[in-house]
PDB file of N, CA and C in Angstrom:
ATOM      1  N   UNK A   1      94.695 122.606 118.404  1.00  0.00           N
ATOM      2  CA  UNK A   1      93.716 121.781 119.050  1.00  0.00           C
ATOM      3  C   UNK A   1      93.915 120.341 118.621  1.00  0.00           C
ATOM      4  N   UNK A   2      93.789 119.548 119.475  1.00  0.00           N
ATOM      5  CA  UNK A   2      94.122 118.541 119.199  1.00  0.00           C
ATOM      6  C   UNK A   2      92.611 116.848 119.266  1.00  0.00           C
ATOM      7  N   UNK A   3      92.377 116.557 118.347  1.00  0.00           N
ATOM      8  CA  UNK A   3      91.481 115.612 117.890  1.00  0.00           C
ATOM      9  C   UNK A   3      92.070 114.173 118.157  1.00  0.00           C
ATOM     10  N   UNK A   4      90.921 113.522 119.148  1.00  0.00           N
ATOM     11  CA  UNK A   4      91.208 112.225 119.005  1.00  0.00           C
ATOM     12  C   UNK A   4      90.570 111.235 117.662  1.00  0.00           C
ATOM     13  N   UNK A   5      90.813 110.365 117.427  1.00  0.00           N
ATOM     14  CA  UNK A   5      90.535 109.220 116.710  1.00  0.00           C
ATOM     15  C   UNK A   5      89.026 108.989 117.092  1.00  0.00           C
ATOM     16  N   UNK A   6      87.972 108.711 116.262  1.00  0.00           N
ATOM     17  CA  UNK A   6      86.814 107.620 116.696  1.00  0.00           C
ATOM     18  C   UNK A   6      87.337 106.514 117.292  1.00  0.00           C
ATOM     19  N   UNK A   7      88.179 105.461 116.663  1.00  0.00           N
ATOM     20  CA  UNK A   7      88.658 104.211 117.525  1.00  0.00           C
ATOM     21  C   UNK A   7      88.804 104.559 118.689  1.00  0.00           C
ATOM     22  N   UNK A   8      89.874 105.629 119.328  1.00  0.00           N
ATOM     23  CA  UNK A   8      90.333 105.758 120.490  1.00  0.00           C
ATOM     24  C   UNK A   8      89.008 106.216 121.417  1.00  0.00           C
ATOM     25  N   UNK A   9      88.339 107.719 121.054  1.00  0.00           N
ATOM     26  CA  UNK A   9      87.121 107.530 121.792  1.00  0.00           C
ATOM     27  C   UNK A   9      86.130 106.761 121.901  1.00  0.00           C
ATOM     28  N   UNK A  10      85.828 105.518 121.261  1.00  0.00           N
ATOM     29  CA  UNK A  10      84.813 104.641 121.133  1.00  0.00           C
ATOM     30  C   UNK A  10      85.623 103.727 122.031  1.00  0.00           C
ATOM     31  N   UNK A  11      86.984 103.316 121.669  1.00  0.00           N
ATOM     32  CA  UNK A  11      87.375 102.548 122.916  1.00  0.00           C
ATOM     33  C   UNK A  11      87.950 102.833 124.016  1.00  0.00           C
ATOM     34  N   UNK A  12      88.123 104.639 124.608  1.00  0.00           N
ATOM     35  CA  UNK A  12      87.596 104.736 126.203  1.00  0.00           C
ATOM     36  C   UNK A  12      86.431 104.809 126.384  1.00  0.00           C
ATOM     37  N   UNK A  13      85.636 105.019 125.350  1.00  0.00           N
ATOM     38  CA  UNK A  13      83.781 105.607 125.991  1.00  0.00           C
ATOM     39  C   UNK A  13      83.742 103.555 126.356  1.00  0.00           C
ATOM     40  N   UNK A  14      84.048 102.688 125.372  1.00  0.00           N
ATOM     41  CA  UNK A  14      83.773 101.316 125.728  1.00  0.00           C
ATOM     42  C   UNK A  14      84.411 101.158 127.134  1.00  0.00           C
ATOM     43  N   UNK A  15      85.452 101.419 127.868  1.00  0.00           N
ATOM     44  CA  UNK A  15      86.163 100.818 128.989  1.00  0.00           C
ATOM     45  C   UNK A  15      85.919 101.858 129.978  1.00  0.00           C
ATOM     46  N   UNK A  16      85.587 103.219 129.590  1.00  0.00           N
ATOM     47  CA  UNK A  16      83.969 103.852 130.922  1.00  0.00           C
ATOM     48  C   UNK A  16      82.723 103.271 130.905  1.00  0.00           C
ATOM     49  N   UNK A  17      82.234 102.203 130.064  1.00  0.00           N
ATOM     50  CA  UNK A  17      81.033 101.710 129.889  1.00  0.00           C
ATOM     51  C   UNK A  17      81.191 100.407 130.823  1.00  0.00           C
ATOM     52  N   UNK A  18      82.219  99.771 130.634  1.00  0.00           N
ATOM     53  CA  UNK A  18      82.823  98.358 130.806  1.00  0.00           C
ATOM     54  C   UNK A  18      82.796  98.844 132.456  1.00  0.00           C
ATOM     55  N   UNK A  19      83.561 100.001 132.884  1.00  0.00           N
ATOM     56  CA  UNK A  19      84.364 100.443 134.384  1.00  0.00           C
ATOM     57  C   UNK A  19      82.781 100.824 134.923  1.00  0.00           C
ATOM     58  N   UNK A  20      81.936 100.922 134.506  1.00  0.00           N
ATOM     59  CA  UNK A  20      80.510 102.036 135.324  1.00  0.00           C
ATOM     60  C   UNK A  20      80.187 100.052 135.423  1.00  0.00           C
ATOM     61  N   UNK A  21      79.764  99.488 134.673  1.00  0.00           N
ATOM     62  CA  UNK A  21      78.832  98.310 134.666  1.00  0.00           C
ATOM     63  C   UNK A  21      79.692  97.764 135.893  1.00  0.00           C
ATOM     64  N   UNK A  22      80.994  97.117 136.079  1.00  0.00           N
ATOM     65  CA  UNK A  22      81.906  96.707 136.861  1.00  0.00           C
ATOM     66  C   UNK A  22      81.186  97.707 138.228  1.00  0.00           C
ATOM     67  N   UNK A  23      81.055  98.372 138.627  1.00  0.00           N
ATOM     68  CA  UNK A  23      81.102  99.173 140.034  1.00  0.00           C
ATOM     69  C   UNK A  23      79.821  99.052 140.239  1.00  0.00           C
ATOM     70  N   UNK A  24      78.527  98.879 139.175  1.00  0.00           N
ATOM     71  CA  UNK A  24      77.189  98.988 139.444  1.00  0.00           C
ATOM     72  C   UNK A  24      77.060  97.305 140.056  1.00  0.00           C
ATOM     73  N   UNK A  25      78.015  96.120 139.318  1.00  0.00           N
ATOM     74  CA  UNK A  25      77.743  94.988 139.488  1.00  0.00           C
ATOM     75  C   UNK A  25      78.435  94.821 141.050  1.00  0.00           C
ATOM     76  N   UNK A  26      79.354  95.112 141.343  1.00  0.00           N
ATOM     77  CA  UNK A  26      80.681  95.091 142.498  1.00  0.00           C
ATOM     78  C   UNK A  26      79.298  95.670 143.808  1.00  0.00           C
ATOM     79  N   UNK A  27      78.351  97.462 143.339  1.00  0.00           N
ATOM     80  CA  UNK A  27      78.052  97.486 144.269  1.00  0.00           C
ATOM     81  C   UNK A  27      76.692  96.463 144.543  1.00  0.00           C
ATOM     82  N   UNK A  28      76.160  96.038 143.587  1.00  0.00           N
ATOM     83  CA  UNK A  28      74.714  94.627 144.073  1.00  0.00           C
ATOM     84  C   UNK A  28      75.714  93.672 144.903  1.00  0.00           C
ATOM     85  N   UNK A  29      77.165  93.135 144.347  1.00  0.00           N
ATOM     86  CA  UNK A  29      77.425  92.278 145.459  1.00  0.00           C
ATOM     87  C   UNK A  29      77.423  92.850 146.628  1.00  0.00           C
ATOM     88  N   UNK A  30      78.262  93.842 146.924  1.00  0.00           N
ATOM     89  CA  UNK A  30      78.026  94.783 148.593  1.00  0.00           C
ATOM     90  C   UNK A  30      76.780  94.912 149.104  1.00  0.00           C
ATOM     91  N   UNK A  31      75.888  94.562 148.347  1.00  0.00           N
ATOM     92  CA  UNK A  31      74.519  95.190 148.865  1.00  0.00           C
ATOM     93  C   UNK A  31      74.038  93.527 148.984  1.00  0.00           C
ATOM     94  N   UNK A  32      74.002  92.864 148.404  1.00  0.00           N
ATOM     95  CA  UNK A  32      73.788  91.562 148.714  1.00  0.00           C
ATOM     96  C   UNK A  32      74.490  90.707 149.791  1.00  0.00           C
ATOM     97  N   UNK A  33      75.771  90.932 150.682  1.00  0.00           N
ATOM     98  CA  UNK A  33      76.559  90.743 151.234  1.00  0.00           C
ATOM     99  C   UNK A  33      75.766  91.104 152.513  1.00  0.00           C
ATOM    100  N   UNK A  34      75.485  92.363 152.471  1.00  0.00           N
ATOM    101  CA  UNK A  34      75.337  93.445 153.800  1.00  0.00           C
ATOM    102  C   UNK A  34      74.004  92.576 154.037  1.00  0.00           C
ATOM    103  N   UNK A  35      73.008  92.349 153.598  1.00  0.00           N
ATOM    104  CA  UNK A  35      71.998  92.253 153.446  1.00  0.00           C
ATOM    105  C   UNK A  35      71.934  90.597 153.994  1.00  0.00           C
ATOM    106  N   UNK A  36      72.904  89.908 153.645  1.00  0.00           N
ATOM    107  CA  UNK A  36      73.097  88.567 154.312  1.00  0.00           C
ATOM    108  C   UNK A  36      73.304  88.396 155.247  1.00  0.00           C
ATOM    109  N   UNK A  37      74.302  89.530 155.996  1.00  0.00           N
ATOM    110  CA  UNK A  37      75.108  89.795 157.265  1.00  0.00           C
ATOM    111  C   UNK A  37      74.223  90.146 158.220  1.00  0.00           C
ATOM    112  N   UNK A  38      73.373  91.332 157.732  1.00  0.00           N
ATOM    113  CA  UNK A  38      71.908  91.530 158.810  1.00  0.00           C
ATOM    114  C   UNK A  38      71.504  90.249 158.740  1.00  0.00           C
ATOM    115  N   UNK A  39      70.835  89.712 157.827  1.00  0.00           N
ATOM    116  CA  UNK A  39      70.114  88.390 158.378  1.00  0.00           C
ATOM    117  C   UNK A  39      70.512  87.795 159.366  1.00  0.00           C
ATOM    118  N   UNK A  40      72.066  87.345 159.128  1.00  0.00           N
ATOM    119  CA  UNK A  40      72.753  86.863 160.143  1.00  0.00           C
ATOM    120  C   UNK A  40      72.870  86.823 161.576  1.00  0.00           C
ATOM    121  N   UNK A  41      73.137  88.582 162.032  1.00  0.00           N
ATOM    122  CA  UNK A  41      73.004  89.081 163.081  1.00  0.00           C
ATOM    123  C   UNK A  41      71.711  89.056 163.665  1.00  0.00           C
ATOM    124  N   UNK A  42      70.285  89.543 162.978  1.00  0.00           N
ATOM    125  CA  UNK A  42      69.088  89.373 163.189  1.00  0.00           C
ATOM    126  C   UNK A  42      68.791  88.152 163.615  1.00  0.00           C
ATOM    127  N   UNK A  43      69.311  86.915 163.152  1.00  0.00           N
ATOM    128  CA  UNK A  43      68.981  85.383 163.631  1.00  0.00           C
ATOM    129  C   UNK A  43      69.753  85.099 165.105  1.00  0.00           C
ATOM    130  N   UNK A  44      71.455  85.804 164.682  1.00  0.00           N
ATOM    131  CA  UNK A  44      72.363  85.361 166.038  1.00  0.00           C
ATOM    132  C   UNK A  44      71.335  86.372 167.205  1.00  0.00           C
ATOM    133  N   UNK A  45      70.893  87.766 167.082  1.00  0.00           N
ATOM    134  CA  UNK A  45      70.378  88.140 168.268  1.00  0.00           C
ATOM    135  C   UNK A  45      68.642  87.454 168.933  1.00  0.00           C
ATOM    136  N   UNK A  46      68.033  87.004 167.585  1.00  0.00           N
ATOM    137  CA  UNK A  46      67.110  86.138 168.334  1.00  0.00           C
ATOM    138  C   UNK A  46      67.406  85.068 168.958  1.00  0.00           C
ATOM    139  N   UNK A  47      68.578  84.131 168.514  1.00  0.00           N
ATOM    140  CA  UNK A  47      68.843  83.371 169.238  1.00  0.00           C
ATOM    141  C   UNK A  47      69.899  83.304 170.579  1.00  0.00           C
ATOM    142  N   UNK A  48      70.222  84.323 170.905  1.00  0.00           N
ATOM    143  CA  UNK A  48      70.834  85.001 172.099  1.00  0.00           C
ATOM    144  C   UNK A  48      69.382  85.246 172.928  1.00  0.00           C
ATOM    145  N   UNK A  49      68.757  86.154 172.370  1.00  0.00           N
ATOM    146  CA  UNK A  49      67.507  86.630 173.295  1.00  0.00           C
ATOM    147  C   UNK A  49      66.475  84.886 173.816  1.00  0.00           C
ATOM    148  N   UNK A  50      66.566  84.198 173.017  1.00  0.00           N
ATOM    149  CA  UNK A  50      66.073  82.917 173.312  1.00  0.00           C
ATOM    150  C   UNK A  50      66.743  82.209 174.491  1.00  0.00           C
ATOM    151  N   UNK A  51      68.251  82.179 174.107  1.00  0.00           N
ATOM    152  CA  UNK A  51      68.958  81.406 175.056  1.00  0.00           C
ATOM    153  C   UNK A  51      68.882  82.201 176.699  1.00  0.00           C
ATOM    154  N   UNK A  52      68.898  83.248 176.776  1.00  0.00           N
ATOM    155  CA  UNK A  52      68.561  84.323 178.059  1.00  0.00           C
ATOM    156  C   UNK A  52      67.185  83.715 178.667  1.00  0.00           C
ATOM    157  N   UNK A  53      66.210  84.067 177.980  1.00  0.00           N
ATOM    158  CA  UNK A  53      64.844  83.257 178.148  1.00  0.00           C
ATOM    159  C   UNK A  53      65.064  82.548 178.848  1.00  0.00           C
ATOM    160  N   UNK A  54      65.672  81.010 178.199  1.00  0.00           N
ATOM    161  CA  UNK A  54      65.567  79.537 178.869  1.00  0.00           C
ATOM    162  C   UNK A  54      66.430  79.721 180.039  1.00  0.00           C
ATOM    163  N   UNK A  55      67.396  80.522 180.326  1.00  0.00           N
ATOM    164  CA  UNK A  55      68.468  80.738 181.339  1.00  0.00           C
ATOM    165  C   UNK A  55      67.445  81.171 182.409  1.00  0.00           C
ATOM    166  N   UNK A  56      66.878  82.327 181.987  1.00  0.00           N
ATOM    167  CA  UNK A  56      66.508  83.164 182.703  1.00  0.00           C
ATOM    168  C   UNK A  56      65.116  82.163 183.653  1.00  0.00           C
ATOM    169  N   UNK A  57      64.054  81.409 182.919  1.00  0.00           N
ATOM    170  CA  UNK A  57      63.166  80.382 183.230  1.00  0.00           C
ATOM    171  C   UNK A  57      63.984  79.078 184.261  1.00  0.00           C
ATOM    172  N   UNK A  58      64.951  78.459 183.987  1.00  0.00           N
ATOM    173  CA  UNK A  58      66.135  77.803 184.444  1.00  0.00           C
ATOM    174  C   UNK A  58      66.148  78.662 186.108  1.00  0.00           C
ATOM    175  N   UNK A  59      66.442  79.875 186.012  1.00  0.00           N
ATOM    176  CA  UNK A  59      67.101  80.000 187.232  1.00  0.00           C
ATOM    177  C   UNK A  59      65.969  80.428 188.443  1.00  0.00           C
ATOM    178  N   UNK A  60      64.834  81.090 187.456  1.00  0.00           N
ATOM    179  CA  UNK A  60      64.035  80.886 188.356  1.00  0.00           C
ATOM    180  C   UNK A  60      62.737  79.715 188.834  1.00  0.00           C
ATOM    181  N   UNK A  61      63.111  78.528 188.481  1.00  0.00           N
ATOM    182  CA  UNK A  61      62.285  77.310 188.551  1.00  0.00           C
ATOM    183  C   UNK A  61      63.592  76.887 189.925  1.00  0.00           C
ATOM    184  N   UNK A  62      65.003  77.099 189.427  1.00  0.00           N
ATOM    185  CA  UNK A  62      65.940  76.599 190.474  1.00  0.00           C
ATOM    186  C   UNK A  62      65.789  77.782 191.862  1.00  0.00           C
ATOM    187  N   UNK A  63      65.249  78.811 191.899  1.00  0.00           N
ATOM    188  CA  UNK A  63      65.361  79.608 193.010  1.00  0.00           C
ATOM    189  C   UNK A  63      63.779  78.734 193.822  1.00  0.00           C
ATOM    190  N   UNK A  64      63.012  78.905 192.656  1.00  0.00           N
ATOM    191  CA  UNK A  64      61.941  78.117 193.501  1.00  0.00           C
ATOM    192  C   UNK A  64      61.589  76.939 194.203  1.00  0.00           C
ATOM    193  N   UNK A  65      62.884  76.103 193.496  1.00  0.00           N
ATOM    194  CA  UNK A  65      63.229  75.166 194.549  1.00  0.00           C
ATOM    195  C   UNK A  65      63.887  74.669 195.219  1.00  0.00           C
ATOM    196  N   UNK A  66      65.100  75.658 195.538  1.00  0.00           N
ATOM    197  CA  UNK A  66      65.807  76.258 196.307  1.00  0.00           C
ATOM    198  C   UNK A  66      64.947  76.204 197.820  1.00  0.00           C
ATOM    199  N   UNK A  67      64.145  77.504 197.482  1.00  0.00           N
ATOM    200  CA  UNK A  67      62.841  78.186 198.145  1.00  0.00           C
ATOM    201  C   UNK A  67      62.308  76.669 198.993  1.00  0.00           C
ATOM    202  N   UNK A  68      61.280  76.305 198.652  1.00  0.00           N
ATOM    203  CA  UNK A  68      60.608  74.924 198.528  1.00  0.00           C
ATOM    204  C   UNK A  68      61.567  73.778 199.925  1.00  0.00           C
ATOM    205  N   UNK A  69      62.651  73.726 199.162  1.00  0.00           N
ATOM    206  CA  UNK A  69      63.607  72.889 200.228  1.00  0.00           C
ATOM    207  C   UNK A  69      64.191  73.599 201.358  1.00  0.00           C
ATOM    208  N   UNK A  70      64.584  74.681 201.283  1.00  0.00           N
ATOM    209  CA  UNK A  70      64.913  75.609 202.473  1.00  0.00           C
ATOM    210  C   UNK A  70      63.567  75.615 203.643  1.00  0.00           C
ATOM    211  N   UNK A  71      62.783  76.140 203.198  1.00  0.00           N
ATOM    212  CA  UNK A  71      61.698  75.631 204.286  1.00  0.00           C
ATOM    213  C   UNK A  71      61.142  74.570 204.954  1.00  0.00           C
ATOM    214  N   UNK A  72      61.412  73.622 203.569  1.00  0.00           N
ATOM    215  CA  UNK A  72      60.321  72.432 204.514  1.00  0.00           C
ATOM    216  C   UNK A  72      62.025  71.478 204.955  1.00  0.00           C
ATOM    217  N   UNK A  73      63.026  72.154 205.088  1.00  0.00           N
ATOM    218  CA  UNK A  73      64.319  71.463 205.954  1.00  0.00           C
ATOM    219  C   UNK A  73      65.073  72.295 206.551  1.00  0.00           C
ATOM    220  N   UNK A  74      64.777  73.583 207.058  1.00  0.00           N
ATOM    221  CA  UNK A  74      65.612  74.460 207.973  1.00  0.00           C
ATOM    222  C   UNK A  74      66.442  73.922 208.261  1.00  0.00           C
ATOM    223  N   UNK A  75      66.510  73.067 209.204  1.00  0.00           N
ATOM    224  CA  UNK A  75      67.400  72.797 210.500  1.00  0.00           C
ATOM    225  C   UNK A  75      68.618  72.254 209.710  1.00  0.00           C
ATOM    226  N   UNK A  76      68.533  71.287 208.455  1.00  0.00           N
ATOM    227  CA  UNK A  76      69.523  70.908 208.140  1.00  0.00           C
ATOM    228  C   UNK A  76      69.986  71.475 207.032  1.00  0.00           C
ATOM    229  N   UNK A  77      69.767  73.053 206.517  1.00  0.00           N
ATOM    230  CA  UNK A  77      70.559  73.819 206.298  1.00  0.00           C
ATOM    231  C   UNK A  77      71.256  75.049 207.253  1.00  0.00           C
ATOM    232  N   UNK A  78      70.535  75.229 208.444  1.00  0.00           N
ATOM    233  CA  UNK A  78      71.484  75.849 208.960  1.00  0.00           C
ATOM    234  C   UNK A  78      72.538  74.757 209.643  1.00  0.00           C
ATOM    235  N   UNK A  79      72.597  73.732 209.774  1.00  0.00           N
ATOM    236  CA  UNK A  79      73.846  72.588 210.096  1.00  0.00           C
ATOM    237  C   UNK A  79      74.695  72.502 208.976  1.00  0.00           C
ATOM    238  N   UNK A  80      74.331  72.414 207.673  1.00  0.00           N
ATOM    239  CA  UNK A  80      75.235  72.841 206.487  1.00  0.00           C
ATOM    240  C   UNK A  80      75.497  73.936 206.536  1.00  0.00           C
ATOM    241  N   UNK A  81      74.984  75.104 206.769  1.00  0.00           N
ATOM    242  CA  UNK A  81      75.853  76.270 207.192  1.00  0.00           C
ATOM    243  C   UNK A  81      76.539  76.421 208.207  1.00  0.00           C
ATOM    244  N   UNK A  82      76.219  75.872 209.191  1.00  0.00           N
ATOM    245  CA  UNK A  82      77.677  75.857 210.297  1.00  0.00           C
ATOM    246  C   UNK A  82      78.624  75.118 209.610  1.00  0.00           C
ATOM    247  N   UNK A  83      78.708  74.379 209.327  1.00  0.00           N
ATOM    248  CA  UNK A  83      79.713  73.280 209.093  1.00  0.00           C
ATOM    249  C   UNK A  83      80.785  73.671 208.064  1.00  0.00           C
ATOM    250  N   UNK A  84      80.073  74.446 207.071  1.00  0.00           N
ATOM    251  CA  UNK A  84      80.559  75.194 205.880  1.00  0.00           C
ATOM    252  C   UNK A  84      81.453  76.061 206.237  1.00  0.00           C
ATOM    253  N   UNK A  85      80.971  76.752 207.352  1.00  0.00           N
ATOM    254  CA  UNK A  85      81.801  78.143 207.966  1.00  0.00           C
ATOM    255  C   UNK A  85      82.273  77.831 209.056  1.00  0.00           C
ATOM    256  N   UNK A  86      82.614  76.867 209.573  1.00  0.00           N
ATOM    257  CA  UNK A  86      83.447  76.123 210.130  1.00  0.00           C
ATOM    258  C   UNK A  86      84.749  75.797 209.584  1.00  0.00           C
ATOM    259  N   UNK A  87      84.319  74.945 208.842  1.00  0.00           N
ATOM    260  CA  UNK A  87      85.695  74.632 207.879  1.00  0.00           C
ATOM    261  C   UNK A  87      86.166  75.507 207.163  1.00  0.00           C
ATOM    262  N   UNK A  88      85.568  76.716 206.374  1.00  0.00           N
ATOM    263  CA  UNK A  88      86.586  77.774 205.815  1.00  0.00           C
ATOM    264  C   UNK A  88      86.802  78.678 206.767  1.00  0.00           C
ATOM    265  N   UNK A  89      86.532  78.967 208.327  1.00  0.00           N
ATOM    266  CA  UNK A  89      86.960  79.276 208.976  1.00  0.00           C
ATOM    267  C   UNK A  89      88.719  78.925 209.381  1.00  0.00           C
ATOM    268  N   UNK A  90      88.544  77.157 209.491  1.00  0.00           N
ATOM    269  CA  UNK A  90      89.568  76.407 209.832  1.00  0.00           C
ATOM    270  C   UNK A  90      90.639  76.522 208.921  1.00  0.00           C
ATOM    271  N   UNK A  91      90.618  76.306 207.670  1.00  0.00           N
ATOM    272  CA  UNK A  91      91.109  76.707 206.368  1.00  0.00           C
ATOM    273  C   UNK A  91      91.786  77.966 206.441  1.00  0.00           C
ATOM    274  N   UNK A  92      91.201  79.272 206.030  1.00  0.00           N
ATOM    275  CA  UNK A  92      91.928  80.342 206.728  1.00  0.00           C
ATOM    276  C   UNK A  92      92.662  80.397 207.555  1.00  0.00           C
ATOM    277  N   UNK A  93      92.224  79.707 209.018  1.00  0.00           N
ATOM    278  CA  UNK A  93      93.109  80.501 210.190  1.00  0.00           C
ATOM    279  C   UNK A  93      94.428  79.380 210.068  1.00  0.00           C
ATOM    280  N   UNK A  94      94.346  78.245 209.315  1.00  0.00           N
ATOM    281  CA  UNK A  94      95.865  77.281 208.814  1.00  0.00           C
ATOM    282  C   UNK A  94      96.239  78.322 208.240  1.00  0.00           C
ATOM    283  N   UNK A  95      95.609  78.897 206.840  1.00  0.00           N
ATOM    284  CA  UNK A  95      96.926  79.829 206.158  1.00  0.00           C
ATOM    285  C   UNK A  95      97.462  80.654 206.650  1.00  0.00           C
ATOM    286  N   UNK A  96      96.536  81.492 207.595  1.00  0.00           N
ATOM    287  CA  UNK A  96      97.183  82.574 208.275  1.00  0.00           C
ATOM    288  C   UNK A  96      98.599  82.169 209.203  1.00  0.00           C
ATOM    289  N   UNK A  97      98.452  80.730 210.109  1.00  0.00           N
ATOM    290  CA  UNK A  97      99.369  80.437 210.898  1.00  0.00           C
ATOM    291  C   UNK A  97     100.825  79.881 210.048  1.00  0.00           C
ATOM    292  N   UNK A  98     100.527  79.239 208.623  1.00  0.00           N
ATOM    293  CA  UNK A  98     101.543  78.859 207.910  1.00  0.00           C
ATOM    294  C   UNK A  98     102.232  80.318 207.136  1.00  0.00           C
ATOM    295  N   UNK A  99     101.578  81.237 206.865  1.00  0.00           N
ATOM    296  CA  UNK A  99     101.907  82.535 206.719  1.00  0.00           C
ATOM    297  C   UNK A  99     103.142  83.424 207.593  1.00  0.00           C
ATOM    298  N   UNK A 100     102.705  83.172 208.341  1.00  0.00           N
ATOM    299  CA  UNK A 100     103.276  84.170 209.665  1.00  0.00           C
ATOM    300  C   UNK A 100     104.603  83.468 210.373  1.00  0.00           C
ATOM    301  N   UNK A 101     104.439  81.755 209.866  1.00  0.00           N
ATOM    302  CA  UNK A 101     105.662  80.716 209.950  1.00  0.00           C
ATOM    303  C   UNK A 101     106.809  81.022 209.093  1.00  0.00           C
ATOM    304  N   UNK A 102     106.311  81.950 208.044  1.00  0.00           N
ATOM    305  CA  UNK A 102     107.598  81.868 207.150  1.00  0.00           C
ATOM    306  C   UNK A 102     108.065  82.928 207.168  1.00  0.00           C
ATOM    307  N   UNK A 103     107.237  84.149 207.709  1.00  0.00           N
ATOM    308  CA  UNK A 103     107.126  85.404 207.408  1.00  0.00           C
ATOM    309  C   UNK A 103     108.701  85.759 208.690  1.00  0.00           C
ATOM    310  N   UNK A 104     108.385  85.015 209.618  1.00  0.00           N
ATOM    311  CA  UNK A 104     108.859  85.430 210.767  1.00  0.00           C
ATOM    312  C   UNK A 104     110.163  84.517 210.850  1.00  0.00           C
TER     313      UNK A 104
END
């Protein structure tokens, strides 16, 4: 049977004492880390959900006056809509004819 030394077991029981404190300290940083990172995310998703908000308020103040001008000026949006679909009408039927120029 074989006997270690006091020195030798007093100095692994010291460097399992030293190795446990090291992993207890290593895991508070991980846990302090993680714990920063939620914050983080918790702030980036309120301020995502905020920015949606103002988007979302934004688009419907712009539909409403959208709304607002479409009515009290019909006539001269359906003349901007002819005119619109007019010209990408015209547009198209060029590519199609410069198309069919090379094709052929």
């Amino acid at each position: 049977m074989m006997t270690t030394s006091p020195s030798l077991k007093s100095r692994t029981d010291a460097m399992l004492n030293d190795l446990g404190h090291a992993a207890h300290q290593a895991g508070d940083s991980v846990s302090a880390q993680t714990e920063a990172l939620e914050r983080r995310v918790g702030a980036a998703w309120t301020q995502m959900r905020q920015l949606e908000e103002s988007a979302a308020r934004r688009a419907r103040r712009a539909a409403v006056s959208t709304d607002e001008y479409v009515h009290e000026n019909p006539w001269q949006i359906i003349l901007a809509a002819a005119v619109l679909g007019f010209a990408a009408g015209a547009m198209m039927g060029s590519r199609r004819r410069r198309h069919r120029m090379h094709v052929s």
